[in-house]
C-alpha atoms as a PDB file:
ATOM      1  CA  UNK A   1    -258.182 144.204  23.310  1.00  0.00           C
ATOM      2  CA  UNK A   2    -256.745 141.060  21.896  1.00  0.00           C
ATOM      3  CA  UNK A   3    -253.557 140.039  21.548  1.00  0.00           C
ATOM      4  CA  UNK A   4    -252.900 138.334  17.790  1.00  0.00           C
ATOM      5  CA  UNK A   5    -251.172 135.625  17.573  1.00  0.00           C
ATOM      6  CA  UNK A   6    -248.372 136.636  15.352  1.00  0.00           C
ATOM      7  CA  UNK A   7    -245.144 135.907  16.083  1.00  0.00           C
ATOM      8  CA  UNK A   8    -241.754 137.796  14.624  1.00  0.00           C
ATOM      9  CA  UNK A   9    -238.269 137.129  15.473  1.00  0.00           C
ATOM     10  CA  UNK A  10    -237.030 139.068  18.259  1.00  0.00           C
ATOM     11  CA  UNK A  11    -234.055 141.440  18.247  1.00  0.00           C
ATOM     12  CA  UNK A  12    -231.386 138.948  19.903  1.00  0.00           C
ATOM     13  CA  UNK A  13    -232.491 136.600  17.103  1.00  0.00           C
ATOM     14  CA  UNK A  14    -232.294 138.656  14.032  1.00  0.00           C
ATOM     15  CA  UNK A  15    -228.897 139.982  15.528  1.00  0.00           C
ATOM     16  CA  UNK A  16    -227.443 135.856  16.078  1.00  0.00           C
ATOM     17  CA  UNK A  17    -227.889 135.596  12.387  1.00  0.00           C
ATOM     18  CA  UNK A  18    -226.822 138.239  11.095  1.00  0.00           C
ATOM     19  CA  UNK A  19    -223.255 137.419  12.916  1.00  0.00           C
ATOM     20  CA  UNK A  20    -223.744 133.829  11.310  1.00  0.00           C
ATOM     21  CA  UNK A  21    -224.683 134.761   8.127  1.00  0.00           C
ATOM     22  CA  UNK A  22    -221.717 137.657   8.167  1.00  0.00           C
ATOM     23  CA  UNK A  23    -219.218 134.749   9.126  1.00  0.00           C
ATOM     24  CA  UNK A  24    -220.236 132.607   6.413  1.00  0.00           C
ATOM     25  CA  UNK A  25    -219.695 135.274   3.900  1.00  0.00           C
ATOM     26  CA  UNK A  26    -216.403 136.362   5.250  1.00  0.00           C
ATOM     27  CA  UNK A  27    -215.043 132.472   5.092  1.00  0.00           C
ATOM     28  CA  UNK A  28    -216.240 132.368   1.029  1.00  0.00           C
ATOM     29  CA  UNK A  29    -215.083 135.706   0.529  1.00  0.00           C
ATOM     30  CA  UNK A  30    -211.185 134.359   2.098  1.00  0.00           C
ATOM     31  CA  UNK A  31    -211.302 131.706   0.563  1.00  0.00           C
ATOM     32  CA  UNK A  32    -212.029 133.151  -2.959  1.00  0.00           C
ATOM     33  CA  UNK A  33    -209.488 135.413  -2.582  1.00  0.00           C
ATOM     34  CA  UNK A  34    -206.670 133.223  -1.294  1.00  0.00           C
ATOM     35  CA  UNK A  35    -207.518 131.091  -4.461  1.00  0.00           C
ATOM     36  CA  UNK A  36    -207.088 134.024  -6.634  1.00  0.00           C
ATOM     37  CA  UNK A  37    -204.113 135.564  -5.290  1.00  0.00           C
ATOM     38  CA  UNK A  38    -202.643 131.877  -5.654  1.00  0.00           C
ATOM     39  CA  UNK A  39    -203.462 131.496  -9.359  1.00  0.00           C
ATOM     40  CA  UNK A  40    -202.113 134.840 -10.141  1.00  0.00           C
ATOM     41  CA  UNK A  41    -198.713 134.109  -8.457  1.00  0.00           C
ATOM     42  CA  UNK A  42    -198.674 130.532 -10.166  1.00  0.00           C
ATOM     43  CA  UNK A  43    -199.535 132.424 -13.656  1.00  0.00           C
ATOM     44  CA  UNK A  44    -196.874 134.745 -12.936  1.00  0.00           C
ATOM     45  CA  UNK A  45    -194.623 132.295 -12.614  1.00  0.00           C
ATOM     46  CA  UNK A  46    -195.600 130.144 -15.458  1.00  0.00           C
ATOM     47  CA  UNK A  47    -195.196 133.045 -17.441  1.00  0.00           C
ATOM     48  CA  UNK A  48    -191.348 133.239 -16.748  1.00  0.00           C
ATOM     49  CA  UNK A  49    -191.071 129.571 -17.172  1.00  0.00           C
ATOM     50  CA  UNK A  50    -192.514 130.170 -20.754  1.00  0.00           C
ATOM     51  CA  UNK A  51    -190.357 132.604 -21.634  1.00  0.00           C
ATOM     52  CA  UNK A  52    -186.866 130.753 -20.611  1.00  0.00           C
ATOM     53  CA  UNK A  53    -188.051 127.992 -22.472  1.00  0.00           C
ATOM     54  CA  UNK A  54    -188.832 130.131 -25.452  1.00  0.00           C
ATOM     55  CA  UNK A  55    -185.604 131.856 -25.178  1.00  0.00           C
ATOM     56  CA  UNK A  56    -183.532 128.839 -24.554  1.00  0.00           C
ATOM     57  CA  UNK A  57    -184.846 126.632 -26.915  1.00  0.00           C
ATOM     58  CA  UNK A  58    -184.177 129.689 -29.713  1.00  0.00           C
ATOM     59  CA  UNK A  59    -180.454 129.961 -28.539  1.00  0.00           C
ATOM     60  CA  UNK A  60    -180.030 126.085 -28.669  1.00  0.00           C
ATOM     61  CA  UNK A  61    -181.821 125.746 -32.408  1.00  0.00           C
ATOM     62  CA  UNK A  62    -179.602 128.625 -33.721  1.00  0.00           C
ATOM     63  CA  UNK A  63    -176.108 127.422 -32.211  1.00  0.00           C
ATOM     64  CA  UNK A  64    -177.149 124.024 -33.971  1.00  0.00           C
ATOM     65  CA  UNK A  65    -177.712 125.775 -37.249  1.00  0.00           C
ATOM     66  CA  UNK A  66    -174.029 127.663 -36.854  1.00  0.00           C
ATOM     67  CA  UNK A  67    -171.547 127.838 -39.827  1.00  0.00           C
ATOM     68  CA  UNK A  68    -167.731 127.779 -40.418  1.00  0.00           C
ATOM     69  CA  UNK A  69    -168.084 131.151 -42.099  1.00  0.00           C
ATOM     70  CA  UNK A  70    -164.385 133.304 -42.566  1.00  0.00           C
ATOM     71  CA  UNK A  71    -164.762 136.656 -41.486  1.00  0.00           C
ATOM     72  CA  UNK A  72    -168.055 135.647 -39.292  1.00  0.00           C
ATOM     73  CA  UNK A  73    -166.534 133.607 -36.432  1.00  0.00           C
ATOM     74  CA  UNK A  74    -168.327 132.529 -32.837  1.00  0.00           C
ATOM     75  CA  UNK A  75    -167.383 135.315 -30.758  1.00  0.00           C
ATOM     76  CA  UNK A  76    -168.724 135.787 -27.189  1.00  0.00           C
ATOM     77  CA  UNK A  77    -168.689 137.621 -23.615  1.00  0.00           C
ATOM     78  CA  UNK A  78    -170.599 136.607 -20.736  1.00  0.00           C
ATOM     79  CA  UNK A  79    -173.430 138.766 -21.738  1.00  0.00           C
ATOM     80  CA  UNK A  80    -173.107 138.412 -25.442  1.00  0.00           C
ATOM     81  CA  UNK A  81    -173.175 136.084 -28.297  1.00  0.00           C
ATOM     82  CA  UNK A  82    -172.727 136.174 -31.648  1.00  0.00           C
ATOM     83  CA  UNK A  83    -172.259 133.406 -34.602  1.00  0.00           C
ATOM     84  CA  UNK A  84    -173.063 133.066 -38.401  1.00  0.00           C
ATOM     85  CA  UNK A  85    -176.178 130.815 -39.097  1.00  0.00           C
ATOM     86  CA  UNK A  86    -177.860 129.351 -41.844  1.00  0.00           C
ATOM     87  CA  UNK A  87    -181.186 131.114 -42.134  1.00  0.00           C
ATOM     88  CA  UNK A  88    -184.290 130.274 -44.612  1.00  0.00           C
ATOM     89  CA  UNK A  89    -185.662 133.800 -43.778  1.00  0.00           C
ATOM     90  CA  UNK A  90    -183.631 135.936 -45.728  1.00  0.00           C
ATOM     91  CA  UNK A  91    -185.008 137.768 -48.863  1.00  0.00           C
ATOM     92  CA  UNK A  92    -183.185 135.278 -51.475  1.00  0.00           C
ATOM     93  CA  UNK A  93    -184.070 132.273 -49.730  1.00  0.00           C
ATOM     94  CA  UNK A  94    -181.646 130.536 -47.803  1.00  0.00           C
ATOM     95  CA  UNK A  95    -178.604 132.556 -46.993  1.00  0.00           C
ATOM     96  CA  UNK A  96    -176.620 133.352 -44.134  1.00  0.00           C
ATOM     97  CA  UNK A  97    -177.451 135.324 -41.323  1.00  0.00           C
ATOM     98  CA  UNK A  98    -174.948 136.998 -38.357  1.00  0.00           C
ATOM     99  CA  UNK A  99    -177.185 135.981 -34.508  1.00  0.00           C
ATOM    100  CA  UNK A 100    -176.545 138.241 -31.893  1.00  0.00           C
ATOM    101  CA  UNK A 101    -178.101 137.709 -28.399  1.00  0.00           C
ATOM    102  CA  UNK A 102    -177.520 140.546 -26.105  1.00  0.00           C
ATOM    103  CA  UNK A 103    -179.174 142.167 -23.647  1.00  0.00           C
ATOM    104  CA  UNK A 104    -180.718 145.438 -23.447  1.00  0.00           C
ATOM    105  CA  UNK A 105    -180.994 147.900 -20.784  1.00  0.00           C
ATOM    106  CA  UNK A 106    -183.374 150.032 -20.525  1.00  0.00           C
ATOM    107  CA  UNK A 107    -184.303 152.279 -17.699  1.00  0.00           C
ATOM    108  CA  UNK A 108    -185.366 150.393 -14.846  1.00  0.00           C
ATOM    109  CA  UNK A 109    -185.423 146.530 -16.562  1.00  0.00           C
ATOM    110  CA  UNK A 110    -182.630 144.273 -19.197  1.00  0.00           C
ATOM    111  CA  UNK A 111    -184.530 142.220 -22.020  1.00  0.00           C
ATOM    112  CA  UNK A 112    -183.074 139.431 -23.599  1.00  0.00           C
ATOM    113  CA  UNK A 113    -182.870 140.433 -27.377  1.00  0.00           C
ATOM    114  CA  UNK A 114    -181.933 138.461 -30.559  1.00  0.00           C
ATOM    115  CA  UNK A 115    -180.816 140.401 -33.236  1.00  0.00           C
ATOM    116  CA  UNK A 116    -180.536 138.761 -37.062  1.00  0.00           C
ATOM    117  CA  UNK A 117    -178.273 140.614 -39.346  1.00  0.00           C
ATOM    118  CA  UNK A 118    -178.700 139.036 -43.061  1.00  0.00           C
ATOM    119  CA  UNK A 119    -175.038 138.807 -44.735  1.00  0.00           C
ATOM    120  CA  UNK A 120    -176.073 139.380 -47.819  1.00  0.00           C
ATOM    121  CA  UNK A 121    -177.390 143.082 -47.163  1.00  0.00           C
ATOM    122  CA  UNK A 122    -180.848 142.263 -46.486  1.00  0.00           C
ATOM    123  CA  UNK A 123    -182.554 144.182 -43.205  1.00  0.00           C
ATOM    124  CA  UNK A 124    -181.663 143.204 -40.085  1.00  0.00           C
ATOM    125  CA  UNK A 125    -184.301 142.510 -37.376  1.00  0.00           C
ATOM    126  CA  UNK A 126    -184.011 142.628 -33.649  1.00  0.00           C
ATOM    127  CA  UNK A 127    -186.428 140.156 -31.783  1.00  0.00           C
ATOM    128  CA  UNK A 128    -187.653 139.954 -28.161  1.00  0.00           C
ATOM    129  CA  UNK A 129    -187.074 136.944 -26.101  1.00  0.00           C
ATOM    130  CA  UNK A 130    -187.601 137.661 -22.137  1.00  0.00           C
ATOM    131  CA  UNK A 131    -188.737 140.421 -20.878  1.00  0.00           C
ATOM    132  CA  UNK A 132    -187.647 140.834 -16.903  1.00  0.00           C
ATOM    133  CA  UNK A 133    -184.343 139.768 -17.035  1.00  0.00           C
ATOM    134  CA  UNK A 134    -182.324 139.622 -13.747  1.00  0.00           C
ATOM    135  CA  UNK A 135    -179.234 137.934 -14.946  1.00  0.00           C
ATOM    136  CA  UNK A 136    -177.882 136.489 -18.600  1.00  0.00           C
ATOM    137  CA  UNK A 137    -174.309 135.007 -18.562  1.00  0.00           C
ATOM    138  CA  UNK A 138    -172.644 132.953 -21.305  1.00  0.00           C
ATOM    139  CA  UNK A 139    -169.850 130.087 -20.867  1.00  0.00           C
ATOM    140  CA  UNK A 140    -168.017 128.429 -23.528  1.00  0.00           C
ATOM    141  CA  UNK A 141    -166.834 124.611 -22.639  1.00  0.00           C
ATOM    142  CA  UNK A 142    -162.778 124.117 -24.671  1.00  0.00           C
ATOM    143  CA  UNK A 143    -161.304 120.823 -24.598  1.00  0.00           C
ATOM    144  CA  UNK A 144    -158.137 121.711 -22.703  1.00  0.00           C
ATOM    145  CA  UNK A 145    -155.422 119.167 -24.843  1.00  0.00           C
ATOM    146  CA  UNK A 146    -152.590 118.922 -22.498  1.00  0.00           C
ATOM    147  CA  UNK A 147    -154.882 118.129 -19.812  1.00  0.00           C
ATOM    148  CA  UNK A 148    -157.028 116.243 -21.496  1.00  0.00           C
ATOM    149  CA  UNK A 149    -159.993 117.805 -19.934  1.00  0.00           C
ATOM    150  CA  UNK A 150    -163.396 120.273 -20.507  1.00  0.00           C
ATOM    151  CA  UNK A 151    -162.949 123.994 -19.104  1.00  0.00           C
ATOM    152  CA  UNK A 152    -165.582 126.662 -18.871  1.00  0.00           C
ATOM    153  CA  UNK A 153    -164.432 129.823 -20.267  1.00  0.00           C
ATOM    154  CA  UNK A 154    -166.551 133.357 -19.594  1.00  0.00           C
ATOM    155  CA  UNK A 155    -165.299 134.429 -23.218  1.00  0.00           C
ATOM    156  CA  UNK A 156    -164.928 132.982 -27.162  1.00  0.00           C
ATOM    157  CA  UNK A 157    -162.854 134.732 -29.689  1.00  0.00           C
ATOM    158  CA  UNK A 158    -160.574 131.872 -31.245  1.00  0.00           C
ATOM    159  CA  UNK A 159    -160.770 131.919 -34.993  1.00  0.00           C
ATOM    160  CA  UNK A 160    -159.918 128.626 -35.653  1.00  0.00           C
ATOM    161  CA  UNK A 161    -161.530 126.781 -33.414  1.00  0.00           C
ATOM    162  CA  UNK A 162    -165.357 126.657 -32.227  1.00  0.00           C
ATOM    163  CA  UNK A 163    -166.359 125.421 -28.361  1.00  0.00           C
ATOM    164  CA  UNK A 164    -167.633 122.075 -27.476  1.00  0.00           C
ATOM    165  CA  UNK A 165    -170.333 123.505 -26.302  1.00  0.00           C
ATOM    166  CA  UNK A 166    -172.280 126.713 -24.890  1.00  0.00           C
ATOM    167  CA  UNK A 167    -173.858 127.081 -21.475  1.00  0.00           C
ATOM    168  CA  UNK A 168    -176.442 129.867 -20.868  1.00  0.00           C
ATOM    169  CA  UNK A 169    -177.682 130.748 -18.022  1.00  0.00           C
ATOM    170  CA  UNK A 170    -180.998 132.646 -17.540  1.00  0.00           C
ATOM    171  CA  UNK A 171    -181.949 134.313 -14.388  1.00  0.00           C
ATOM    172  CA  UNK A 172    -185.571 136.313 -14.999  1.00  0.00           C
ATOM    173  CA  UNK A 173    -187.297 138.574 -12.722  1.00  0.00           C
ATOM    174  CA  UNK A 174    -190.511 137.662 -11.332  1.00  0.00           C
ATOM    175  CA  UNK A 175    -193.687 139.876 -11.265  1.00  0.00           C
ATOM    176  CA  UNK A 176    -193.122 139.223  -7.246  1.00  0.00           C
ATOM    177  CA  UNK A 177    -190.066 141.731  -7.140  1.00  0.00           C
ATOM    178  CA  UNK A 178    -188.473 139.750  -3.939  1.00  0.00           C
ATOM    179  CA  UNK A 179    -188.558 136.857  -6.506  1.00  0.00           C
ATOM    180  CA  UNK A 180    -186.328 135.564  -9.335  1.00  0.00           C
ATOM    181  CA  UNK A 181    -186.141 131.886 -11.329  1.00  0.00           C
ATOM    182  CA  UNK A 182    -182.728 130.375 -13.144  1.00  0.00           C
ATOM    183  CA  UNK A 183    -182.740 128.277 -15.976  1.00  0.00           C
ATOM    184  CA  UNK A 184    -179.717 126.764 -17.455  1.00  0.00           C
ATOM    185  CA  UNK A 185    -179.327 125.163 -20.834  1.00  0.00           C
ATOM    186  CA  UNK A 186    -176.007 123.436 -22.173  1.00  0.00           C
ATOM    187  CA  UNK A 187    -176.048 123.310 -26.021  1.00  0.00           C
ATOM    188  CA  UNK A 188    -173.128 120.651 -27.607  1.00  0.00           C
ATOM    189  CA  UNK A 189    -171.668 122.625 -31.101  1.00  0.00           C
ATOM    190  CA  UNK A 190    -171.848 119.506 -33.811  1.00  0.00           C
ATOM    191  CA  UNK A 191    -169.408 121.675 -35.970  1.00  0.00           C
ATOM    192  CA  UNK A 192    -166.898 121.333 -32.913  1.00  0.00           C
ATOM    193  CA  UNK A 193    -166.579 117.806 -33.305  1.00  0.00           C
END
């Protein structure tokens, strides 16, 4: 009897690379998800930076479009805002429009909400801004006259007069629970000049 010549790989062999072959895999495989896990965490945080931004810059365009309007003054807390606007959306046109920003509580999470109130009757609408929010306060900068000097107030109700300017301060929630970004935004009122 013969012995043919063909040669396989022995078991010691096929074992050495499977190991190889089953640490190359489990390198890609970390390394894919590491990548992943990172984009979703940067996503979720570009998400919240969108939102501030959204929500800020909307706070910032209304106060600039605020009107001396009797009846209708600037009054604020340091979770609330309200002021009289000029607004091209209303059902005549341009008109005049009551802004509220607030926020609202629900169950387990507070959403920044703007709600626009038409003055002439028309319907009033109630908008979302940011979703996931930790933390709103408002701040309302008075030029102090006998002192000559800017002070940050955590409430507005003066008739007669309008602030010098309105700080908001955004905290929001990230999708990372242990996690939470601030944004602040100072808005100067032209009609308290």
């Amino acid at each position: 009897m013969k012995r043919s010549e063909e040669r396989g790989f022995t078991l010691i062999e096929l074992l050495v690379g499977l190991t190889i072959f089953s640490v190359v895999i489990l390198s890609i495989y970390s390394t894919f998800s590491t990548g992943i896990l990172a984009r979703r965490k940067g996503g979720n945080a570009s998400e919240s930076f969108q939102a501030a931004r959204v929500a800020l810059d909307d706070i910032g365009s209304e106060l600039r479009n605020m009107v001396a309007y009797s009846g209708h003054e600037l009054a604020g807390g340091p979770e609330e805002l309200s002021f009289p606007v000029i607004d091209h959306h209303t059902k005549r046109g341009v008109g005049l429009s009551q802004i509220t920003y607030s926020l609202r509580r629900d169950s387990n999470s507070k959403t920044l909400v703007k709600k626009r109130e038409a003055l002439d009757g028309g319907l009033s609408q109630i908008y979302e801004l940011a979703p996931m929010v930790k933390e709103l306060s408002f701040s309302y900068c008075n030029l102090d006259s006998l002192t000559d000097s800017l002070q940050w107030k955590t409430t507005w109700s003066s008739t007669d007069t309008l602030p010098q300017a309105v700080k908001t301060v955004l905290t929001l929630q990230t999708k990372e629970k242990d996690r939470a970004i601030t944004f602040t935004k100072i808005v100067a009122i032209p009609l308290s000049q």
